[in-house]
PDB file of N, CA and C in Angstrom:
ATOM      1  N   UNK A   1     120.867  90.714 102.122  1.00  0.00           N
ATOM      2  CA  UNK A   1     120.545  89.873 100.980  1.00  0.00           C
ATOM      3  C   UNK A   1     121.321  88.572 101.067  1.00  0.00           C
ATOM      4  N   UNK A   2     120.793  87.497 101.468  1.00  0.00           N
ATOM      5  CA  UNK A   2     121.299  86.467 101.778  1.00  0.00           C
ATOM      6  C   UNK A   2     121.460  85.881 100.230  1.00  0.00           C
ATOM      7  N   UNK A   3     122.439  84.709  99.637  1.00  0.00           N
ATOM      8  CA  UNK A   3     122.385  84.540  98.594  1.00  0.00           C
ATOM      9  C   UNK A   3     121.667  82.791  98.672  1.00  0.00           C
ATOM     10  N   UNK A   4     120.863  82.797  98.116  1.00  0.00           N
ATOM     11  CA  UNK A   4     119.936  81.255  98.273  1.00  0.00           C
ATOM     12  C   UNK A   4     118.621  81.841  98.750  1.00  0.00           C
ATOM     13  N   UNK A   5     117.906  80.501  98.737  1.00  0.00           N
ATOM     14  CA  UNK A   5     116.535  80.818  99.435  1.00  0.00           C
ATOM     15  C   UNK A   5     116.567  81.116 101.272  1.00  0.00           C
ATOM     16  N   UNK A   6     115.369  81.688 101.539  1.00  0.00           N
ATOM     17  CA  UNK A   6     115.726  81.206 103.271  1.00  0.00           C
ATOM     18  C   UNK A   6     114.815  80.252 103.480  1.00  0.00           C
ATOM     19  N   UNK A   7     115.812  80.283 105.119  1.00  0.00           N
ATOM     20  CA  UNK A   7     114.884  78.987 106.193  1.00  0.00           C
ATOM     21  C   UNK A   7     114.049  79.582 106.656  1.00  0.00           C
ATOM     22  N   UNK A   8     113.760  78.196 107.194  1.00  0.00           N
ATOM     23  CA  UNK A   8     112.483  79.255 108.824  1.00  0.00           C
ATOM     24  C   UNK A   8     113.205  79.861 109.600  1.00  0.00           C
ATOM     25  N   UNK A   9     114.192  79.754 109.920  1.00  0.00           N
ATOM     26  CA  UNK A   9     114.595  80.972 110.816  1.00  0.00           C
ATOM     27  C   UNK A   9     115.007  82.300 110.066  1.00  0.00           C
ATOM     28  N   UNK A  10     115.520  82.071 108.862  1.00  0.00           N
ATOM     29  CA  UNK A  10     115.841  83.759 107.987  1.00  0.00           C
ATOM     30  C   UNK A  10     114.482  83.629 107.561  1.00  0.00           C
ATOM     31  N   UNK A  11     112.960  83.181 107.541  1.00  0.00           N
ATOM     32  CA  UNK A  11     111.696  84.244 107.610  1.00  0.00           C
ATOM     33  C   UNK A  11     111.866  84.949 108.618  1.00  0.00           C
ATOM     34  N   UNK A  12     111.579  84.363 109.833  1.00  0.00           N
ATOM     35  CA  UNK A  12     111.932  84.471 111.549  1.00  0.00           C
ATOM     36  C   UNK A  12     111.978  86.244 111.096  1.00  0.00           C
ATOM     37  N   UNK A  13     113.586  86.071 110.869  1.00  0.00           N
ATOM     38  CA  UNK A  13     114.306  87.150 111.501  1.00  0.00           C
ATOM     39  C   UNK A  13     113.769  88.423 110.321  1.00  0.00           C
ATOM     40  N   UNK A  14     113.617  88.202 109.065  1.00  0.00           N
ATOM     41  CA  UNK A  14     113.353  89.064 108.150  1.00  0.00           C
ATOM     42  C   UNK A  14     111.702  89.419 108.229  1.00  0.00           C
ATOM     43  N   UNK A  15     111.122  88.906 109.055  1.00  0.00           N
ATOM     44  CA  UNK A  15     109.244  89.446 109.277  1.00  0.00           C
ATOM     45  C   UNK A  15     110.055  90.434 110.502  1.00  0.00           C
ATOM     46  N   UNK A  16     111.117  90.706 111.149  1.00  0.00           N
ATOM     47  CA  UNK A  16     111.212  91.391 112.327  1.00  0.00           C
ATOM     48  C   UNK A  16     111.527  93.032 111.793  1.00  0.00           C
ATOM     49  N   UNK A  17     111.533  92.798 109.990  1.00  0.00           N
ATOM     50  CA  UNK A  17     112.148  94.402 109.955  1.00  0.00           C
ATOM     51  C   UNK A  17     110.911  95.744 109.774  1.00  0.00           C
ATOM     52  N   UNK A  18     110.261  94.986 109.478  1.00  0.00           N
ATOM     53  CA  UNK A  18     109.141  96.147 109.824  1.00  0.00           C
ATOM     54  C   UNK A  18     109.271  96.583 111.031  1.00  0.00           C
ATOM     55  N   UNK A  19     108.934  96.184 112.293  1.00  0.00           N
ATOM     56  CA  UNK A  19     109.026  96.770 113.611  1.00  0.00           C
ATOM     57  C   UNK A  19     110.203  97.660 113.703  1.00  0.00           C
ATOM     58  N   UNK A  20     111.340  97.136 113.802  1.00  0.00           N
ATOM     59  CA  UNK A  20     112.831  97.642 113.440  1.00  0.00           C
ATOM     60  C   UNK A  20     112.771  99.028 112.774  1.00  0.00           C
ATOM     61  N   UNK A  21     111.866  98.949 111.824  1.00  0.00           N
ATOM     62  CA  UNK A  21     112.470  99.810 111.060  1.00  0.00           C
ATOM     63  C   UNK A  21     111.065 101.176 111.560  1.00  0.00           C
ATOM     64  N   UNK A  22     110.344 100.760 112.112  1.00  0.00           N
ATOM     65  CA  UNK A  22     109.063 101.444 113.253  1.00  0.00           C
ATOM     66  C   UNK A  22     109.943 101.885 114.483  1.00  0.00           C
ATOM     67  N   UNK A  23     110.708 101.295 115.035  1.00  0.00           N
ATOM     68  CA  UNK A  23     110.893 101.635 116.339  1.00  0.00           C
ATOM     69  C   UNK A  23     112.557 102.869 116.155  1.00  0.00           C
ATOM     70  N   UNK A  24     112.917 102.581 114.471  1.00  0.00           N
ATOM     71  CA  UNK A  24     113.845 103.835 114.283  1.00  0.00           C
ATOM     72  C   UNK A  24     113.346 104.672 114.201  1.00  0.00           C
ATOM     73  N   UNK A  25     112.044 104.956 113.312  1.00  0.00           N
ATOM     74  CA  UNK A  25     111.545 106.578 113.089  1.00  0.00           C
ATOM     75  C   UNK A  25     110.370 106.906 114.003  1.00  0.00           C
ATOM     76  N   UNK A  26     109.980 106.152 114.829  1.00  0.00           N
ATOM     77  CA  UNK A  26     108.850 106.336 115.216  1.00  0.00           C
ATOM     78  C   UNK A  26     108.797 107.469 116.028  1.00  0.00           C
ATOM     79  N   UNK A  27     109.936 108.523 117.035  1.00  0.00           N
ATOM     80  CA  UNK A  27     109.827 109.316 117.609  1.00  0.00           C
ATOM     81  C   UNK A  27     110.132 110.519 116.825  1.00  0.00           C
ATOM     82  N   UNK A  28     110.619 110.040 115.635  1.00  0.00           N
ATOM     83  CA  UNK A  28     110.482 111.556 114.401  1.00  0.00           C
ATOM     84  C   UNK A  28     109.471 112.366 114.397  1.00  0.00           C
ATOM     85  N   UNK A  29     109.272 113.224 114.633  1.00  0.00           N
ATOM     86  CA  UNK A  29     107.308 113.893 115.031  1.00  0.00           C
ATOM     87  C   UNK A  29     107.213 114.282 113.668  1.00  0.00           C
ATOM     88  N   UNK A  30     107.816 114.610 112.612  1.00  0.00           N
ATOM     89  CA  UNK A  30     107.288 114.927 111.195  1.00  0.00           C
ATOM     90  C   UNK A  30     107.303 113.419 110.453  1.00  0.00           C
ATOM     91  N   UNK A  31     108.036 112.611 111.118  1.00  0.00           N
ATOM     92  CA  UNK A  31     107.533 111.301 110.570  1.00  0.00           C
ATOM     93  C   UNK A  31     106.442 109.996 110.798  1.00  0.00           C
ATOM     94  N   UNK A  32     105.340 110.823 111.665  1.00  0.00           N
ATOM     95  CA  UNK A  32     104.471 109.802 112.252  1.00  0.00           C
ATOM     96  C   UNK A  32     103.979 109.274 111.357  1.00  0.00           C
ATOM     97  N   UNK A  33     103.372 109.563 110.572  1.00  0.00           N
ATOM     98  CA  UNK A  33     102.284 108.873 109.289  1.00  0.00           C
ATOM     99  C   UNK A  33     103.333 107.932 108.915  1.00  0.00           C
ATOM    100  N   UNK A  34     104.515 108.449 108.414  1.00  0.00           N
ATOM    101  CA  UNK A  34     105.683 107.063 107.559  1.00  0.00           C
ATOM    102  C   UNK A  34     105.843 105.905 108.667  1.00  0.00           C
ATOM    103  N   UNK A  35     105.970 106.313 110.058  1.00  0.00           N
ATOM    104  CA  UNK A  35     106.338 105.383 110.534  1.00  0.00           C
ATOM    105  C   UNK A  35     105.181 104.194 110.888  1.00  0.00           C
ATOM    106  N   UNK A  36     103.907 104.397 110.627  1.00  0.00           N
ATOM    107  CA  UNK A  36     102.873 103.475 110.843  1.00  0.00           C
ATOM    108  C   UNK A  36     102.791 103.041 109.635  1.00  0.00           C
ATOM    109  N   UNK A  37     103.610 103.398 108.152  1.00  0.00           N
ATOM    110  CA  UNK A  37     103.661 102.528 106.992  1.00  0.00           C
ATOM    111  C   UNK A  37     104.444 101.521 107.130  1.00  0.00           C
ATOM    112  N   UNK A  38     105.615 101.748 107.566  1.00  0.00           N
ATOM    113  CA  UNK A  38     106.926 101.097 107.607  1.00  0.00           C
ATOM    114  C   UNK A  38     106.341 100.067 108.641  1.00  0.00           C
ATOM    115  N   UNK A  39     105.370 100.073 109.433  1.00  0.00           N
ATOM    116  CA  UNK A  39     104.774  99.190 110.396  1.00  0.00           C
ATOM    117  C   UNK A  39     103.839  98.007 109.322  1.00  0.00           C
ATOM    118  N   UNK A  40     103.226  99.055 108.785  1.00  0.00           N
ATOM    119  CA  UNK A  40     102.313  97.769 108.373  1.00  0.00           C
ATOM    120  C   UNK A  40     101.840  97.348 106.882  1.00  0.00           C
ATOM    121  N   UNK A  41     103.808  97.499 106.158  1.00  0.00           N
ATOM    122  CA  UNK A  41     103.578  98.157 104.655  1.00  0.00           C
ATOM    123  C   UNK A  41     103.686  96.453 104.662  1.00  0.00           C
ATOM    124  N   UNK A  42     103.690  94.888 105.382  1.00  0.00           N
ATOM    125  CA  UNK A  42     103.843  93.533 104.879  1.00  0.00           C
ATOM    126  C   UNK A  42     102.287  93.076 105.343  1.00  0.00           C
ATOM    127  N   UNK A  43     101.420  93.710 106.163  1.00  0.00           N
ATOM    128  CA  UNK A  43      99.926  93.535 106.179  1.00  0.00           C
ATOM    129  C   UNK A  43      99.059  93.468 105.009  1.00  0.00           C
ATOM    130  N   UNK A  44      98.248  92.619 104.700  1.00  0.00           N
ATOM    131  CA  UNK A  44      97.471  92.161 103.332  1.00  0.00           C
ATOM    132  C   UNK A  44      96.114  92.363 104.054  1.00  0.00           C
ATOM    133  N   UNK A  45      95.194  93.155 102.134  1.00  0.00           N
ATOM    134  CA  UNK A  45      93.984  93.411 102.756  1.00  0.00           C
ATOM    135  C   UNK A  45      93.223  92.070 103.099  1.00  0.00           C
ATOM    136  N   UNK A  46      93.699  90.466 102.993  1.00  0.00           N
ATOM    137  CA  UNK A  46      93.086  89.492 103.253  1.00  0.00           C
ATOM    138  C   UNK A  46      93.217  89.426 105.045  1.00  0.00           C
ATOM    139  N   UNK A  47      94.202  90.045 105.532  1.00  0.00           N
ATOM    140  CA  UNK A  47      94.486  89.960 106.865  1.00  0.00           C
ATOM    141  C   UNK A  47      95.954  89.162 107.261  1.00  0.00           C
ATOM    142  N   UNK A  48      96.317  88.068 106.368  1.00  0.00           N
ATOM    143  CA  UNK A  48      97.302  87.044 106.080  1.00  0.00           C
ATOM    144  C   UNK A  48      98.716  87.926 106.326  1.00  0.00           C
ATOM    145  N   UNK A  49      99.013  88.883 106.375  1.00  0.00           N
ATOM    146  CA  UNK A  49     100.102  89.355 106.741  1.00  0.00           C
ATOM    147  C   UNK A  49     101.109  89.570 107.766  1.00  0.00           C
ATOM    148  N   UNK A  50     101.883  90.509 107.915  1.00  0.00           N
ATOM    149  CA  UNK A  50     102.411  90.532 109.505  1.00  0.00           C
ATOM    150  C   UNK A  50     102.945  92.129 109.315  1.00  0.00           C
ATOM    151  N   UNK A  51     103.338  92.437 110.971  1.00  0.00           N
ATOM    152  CA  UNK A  51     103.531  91.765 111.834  1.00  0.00           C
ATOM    153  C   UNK A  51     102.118  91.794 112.881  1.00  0.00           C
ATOM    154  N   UNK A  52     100.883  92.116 112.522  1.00  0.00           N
ATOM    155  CA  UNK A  52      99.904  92.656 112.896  1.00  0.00           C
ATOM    156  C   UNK A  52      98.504  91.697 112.871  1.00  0.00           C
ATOM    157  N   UNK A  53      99.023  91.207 111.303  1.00  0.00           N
ATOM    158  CA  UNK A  53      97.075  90.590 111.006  1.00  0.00           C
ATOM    159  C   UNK A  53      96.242  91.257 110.524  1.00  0.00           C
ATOM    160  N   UNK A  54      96.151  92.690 110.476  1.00  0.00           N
ATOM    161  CA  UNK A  54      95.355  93.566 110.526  1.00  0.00           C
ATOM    162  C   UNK A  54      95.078  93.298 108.866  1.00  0.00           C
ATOM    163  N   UNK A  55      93.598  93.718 108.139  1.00  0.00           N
ATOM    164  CA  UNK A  55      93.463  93.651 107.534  1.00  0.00           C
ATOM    165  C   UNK A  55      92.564  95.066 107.310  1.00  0.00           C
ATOM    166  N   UNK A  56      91.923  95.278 105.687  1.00  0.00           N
ATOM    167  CA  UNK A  56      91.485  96.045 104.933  1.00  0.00           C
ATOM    168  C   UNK A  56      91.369  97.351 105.386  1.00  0.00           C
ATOM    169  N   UNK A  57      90.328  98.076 105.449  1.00  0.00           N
ATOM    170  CA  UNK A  57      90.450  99.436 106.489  1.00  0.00           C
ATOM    171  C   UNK A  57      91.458  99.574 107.443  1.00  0.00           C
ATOM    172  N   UNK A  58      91.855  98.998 108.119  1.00  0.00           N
ATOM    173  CA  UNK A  58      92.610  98.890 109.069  1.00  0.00           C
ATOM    174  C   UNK A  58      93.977  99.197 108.983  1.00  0.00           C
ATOM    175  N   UNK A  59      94.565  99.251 107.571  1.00  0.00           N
ATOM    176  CA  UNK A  59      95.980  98.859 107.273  1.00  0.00           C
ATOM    177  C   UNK A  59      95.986 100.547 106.707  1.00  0.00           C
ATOM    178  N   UNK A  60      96.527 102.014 107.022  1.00  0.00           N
ATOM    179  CA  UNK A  60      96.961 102.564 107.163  1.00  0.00           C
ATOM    180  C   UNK A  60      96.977 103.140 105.082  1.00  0.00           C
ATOM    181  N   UNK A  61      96.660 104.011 104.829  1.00  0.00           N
ATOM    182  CA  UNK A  61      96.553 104.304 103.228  1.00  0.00           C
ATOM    183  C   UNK A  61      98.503 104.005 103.125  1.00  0.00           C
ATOM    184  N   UNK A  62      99.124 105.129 104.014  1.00  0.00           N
ATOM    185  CA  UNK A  62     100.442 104.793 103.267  1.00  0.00           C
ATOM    186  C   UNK A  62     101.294 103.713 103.439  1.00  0.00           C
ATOM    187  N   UNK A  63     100.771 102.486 104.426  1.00  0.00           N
ATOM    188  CA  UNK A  63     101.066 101.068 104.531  1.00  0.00           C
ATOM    189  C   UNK A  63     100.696 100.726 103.145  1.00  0.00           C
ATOM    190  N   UNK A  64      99.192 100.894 102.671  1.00  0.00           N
ATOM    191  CA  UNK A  64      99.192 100.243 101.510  1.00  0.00           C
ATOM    192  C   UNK A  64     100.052 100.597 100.193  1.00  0.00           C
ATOM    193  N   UNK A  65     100.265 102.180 100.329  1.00  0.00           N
ATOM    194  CA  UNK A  65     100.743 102.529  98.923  1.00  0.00           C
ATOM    195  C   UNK A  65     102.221 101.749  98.837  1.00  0.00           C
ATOM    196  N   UNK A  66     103.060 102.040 100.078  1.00  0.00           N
ATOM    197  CA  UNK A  66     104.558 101.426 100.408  1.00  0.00           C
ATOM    198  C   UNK A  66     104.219  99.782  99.977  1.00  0.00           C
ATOM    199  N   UNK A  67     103.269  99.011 100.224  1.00  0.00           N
ATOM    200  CA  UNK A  67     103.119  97.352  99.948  1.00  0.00           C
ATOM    201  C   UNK A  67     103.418  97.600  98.493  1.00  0.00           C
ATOM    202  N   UNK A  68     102.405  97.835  97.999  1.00  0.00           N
ATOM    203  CA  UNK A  68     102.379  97.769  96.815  1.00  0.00           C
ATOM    204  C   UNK A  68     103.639  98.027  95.655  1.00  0.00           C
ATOM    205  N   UNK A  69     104.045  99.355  96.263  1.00  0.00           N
ATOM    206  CA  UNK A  69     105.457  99.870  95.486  1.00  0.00           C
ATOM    207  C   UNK A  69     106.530  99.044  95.702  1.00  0.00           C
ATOM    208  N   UNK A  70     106.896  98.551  96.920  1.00  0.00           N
ATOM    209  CA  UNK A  70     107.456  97.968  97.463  1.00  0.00           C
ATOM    210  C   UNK A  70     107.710  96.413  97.053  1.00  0.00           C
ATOM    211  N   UNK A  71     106.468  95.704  96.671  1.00  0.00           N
ATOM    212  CA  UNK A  71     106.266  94.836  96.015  1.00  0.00           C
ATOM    213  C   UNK A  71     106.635  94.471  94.487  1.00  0.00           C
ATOM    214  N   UNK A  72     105.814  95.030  93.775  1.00  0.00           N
ATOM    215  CA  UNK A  72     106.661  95.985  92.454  1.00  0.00           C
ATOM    216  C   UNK A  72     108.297  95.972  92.194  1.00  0.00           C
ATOM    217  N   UNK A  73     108.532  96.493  93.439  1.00  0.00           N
ATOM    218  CA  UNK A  73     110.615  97.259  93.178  1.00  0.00           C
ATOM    219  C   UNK A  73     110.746  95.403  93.367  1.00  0.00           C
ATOM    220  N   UNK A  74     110.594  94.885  94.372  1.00  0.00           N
ATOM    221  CA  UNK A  74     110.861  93.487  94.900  1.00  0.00           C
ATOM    222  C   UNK A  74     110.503  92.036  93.632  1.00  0.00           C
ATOM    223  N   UNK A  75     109.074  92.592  93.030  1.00  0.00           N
ATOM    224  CA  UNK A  75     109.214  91.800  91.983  1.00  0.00           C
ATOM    225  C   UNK A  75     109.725  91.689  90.864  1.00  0.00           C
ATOM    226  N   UNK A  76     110.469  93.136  90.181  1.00  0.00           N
ATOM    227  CA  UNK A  76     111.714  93.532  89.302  1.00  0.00           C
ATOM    228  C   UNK A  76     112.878  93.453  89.353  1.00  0.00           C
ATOM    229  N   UNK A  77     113.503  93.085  90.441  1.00  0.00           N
ATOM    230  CA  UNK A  77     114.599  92.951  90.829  1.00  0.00           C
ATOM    231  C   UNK A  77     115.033  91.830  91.200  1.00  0.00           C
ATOM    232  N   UNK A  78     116.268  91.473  90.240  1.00  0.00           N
ATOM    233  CA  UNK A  78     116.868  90.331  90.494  1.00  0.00           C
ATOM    234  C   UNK A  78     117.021  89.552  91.924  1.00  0.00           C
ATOM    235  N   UNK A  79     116.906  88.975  92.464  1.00  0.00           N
ATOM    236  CA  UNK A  79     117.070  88.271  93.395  1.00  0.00           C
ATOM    237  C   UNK A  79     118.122  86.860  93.800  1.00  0.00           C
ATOM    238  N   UNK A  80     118.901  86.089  94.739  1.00  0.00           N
ATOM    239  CA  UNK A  80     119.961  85.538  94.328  1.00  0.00           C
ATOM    240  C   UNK A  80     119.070  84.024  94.175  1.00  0.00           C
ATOM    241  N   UNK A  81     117.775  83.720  94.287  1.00  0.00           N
ATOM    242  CA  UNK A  81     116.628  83.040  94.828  1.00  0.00           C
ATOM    243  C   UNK A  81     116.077  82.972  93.349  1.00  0.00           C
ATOM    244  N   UNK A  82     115.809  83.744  92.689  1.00  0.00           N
ATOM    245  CA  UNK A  82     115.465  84.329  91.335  1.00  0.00           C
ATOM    246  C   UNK A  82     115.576  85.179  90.670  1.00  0.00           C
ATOM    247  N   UNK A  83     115.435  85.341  89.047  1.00  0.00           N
ATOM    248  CA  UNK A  83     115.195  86.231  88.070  1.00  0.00           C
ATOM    249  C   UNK A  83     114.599  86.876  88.521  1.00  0.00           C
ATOM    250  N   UNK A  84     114.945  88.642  88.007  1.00  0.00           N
ATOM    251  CA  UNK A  84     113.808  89.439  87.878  1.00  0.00           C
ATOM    252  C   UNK A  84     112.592  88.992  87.435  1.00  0.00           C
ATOM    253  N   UNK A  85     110.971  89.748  87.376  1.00  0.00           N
ATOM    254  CA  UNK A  85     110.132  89.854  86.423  1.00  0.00           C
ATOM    255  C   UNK A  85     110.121  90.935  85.530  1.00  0.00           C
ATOM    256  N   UNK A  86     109.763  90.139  84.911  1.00  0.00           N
ATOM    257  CA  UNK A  86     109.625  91.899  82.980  1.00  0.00           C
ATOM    258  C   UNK A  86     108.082  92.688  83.837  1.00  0.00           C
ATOM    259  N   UNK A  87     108.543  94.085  83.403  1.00  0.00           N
ATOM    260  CA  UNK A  87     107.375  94.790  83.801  1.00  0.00           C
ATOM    261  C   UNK A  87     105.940  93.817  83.639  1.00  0.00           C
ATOM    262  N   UNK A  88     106.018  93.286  82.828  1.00  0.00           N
ATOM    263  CA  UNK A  88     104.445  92.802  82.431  1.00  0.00           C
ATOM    264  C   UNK A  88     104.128  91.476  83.398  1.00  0.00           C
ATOM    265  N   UNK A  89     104.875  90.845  83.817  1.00  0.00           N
ATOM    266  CA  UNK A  89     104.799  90.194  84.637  1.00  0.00           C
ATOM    267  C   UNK A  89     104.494  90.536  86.193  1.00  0.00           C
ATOM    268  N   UNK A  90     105.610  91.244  86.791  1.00  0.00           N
ATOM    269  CA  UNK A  90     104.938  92.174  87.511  1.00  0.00           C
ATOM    270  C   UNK A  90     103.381  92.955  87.458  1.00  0.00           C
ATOM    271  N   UNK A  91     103.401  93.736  86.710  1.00  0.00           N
ATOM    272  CA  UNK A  91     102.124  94.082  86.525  1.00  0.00           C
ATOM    273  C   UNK A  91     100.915  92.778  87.029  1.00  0.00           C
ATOM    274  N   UNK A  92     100.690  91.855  86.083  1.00  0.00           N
ATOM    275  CA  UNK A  92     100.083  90.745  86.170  1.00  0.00           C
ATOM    276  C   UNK A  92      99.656  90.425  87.362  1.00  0.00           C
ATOM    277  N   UNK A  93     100.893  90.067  88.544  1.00  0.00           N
ATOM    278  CA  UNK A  93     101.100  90.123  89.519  1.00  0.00           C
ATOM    279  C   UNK A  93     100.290  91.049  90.480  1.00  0.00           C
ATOM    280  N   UNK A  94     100.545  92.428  90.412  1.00  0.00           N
ATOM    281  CA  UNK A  94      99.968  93.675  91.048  1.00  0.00           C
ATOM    282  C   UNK A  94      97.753  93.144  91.283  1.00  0.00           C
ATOM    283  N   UNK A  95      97.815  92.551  89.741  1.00  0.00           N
ATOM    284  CA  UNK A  95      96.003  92.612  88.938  1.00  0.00           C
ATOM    285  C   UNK A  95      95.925  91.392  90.151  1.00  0.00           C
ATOM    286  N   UNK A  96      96.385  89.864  89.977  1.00  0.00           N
ATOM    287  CA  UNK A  96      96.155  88.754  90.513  1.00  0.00           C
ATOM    288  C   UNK A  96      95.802  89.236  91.827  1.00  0.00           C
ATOM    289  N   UNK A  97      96.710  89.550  92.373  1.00  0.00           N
ATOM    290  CA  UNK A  97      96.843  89.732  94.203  1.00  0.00           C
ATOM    291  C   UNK A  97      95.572  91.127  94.634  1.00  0.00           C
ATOM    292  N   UNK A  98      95.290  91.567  93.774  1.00  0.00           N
ATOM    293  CA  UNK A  98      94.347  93.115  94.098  1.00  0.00           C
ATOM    294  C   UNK A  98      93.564  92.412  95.095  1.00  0.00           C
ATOM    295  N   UNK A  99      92.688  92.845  96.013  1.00  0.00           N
ATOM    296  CA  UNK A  99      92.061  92.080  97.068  1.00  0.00           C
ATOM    297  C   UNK A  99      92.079  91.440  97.806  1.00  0.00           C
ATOM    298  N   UNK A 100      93.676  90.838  97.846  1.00  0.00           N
ATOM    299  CA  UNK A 100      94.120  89.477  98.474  1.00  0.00           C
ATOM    300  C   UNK A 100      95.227  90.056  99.518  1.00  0.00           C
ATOM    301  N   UNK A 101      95.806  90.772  98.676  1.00  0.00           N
ATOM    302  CA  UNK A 101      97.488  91.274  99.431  1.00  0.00           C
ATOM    303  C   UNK A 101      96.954  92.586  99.249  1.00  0.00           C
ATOM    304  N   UNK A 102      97.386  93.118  98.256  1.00  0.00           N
ATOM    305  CA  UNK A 102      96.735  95.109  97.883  1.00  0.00           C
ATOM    306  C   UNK A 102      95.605  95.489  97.658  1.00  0.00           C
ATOM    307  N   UNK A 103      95.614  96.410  98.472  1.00  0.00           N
ATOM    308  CA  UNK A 103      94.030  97.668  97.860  1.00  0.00           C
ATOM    309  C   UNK A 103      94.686  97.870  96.375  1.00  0.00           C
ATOM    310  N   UNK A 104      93.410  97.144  95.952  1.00  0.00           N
ATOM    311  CA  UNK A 104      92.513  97.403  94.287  1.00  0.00           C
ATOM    312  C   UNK A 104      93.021  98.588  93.509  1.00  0.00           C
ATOM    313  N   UNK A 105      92.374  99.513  94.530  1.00  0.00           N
ATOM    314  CA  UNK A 105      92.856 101.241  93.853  1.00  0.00           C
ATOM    315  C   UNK A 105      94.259 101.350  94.102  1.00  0.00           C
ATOM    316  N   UNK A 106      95.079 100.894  95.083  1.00  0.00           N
ATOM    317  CA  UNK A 106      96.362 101.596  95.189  1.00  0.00           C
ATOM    318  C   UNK A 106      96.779 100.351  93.764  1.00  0.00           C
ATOM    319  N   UNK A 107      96.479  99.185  94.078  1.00  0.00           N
ATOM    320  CA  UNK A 107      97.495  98.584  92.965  1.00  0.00           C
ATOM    321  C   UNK A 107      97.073  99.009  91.116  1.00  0.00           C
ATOM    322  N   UNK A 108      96.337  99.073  90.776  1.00  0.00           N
ATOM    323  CA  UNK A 108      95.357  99.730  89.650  1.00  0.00           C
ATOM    324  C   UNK A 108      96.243 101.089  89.289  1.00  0.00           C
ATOM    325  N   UNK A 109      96.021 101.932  90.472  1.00  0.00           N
ATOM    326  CA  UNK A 109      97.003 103.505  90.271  1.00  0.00           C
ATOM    327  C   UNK A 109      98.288 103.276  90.359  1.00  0.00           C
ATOM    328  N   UNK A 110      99.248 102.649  90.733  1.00  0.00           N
ATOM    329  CA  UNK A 110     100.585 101.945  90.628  1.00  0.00           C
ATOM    330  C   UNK A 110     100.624 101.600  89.082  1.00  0.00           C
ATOM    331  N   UNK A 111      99.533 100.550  88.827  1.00  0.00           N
ATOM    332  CA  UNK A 111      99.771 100.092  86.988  1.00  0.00           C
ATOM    333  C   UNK A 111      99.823 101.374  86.268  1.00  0.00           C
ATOM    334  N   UNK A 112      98.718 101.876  86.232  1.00  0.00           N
ATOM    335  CA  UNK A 112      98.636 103.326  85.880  1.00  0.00           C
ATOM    336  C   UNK A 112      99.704 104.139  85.613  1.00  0.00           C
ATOM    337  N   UNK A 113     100.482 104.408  86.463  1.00  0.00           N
ATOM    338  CA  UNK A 113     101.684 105.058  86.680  1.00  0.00           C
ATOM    339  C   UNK A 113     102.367 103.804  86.051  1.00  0.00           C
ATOM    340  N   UNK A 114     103.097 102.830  86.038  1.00  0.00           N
ATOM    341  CA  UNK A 114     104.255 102.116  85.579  1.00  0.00           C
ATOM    342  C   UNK A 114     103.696 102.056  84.111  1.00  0.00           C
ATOM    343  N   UNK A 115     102.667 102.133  83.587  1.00  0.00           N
ATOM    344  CA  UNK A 115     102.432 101.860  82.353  1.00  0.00           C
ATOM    345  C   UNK A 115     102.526 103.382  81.543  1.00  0.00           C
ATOM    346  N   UNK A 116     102.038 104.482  82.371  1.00  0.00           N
ATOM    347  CA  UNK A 116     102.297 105.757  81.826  1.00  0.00           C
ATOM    348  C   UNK A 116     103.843 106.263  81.722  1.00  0.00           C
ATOM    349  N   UNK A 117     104.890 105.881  82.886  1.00  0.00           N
ATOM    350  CA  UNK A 117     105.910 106.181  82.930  1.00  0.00           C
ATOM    351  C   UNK A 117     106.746 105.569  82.406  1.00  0.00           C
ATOM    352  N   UNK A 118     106.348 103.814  82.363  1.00  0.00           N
ATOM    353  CA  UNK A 118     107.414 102.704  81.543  1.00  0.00           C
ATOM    354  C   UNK A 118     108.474 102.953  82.669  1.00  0.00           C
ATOM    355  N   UNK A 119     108.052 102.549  83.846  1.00  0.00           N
ATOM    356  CA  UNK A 119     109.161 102.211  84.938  1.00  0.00           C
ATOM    357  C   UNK A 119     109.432 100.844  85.045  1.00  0.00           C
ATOM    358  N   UNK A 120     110.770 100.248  84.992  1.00  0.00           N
ATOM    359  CA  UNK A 120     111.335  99.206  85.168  1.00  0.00           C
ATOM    360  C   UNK A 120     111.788  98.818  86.389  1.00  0.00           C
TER     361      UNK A 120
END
């Protein structure tokens, strides 16, 4: 957690942790499915993502569910760059991007759940 915004080189290096974090679990044999999330949980169903490109079908169900959640924890949480968002903002967020960045249904069933549970 760097404190400030980053450069182009801290994108650089911070698009590299998906792989990183693929090439730790990837020989786990009860962890194959996680480790093709952790691959391609920054891939958008527009395609615009990384480290891949890959878009819609293509992007792995538990890539998408991890984006999404992942996104969520990232948009609630303080940052040294910015304020948190209030659940509802977030949320907002989740609706805007549906089709663009997240599958529809995973982000929809995420609201679902944060609105049934009142997770912060």
């Amino acid at each position: 957690n760097k404190p400030g915004k980053f450069d182009d080189a801290d994108w650089v290096e911070m698009k590299k942790h998906p792989k990183v974090g693929y090439e730790i679990v990837k020989e786990i044999v009860f962890l194959k499915d996680q480790a093709r999330a952790i691959l391609y949980h920054h891939e958008r169903i527009d395609g615009k993502g990384y480290p891949s490109g890959i878009k819609g079908d293509e992007i792995p169900l538990f890539a998408k569910i991890l984006a999404a959640a992942d996104a969520y924890d990232a948009m609630t949480t303080d940052r040294p760059y910015r304020p948190a968002l209030t659940q509802k903002e977030a949320i907002k967020e989740l609706r805007v991007h549906a089709d663009k960045q997240f599958d529809r249904r995973i982000s929809s069933a995420i609201i679902e759940i944060i609105k049934e549970e009142s997770l912060t």
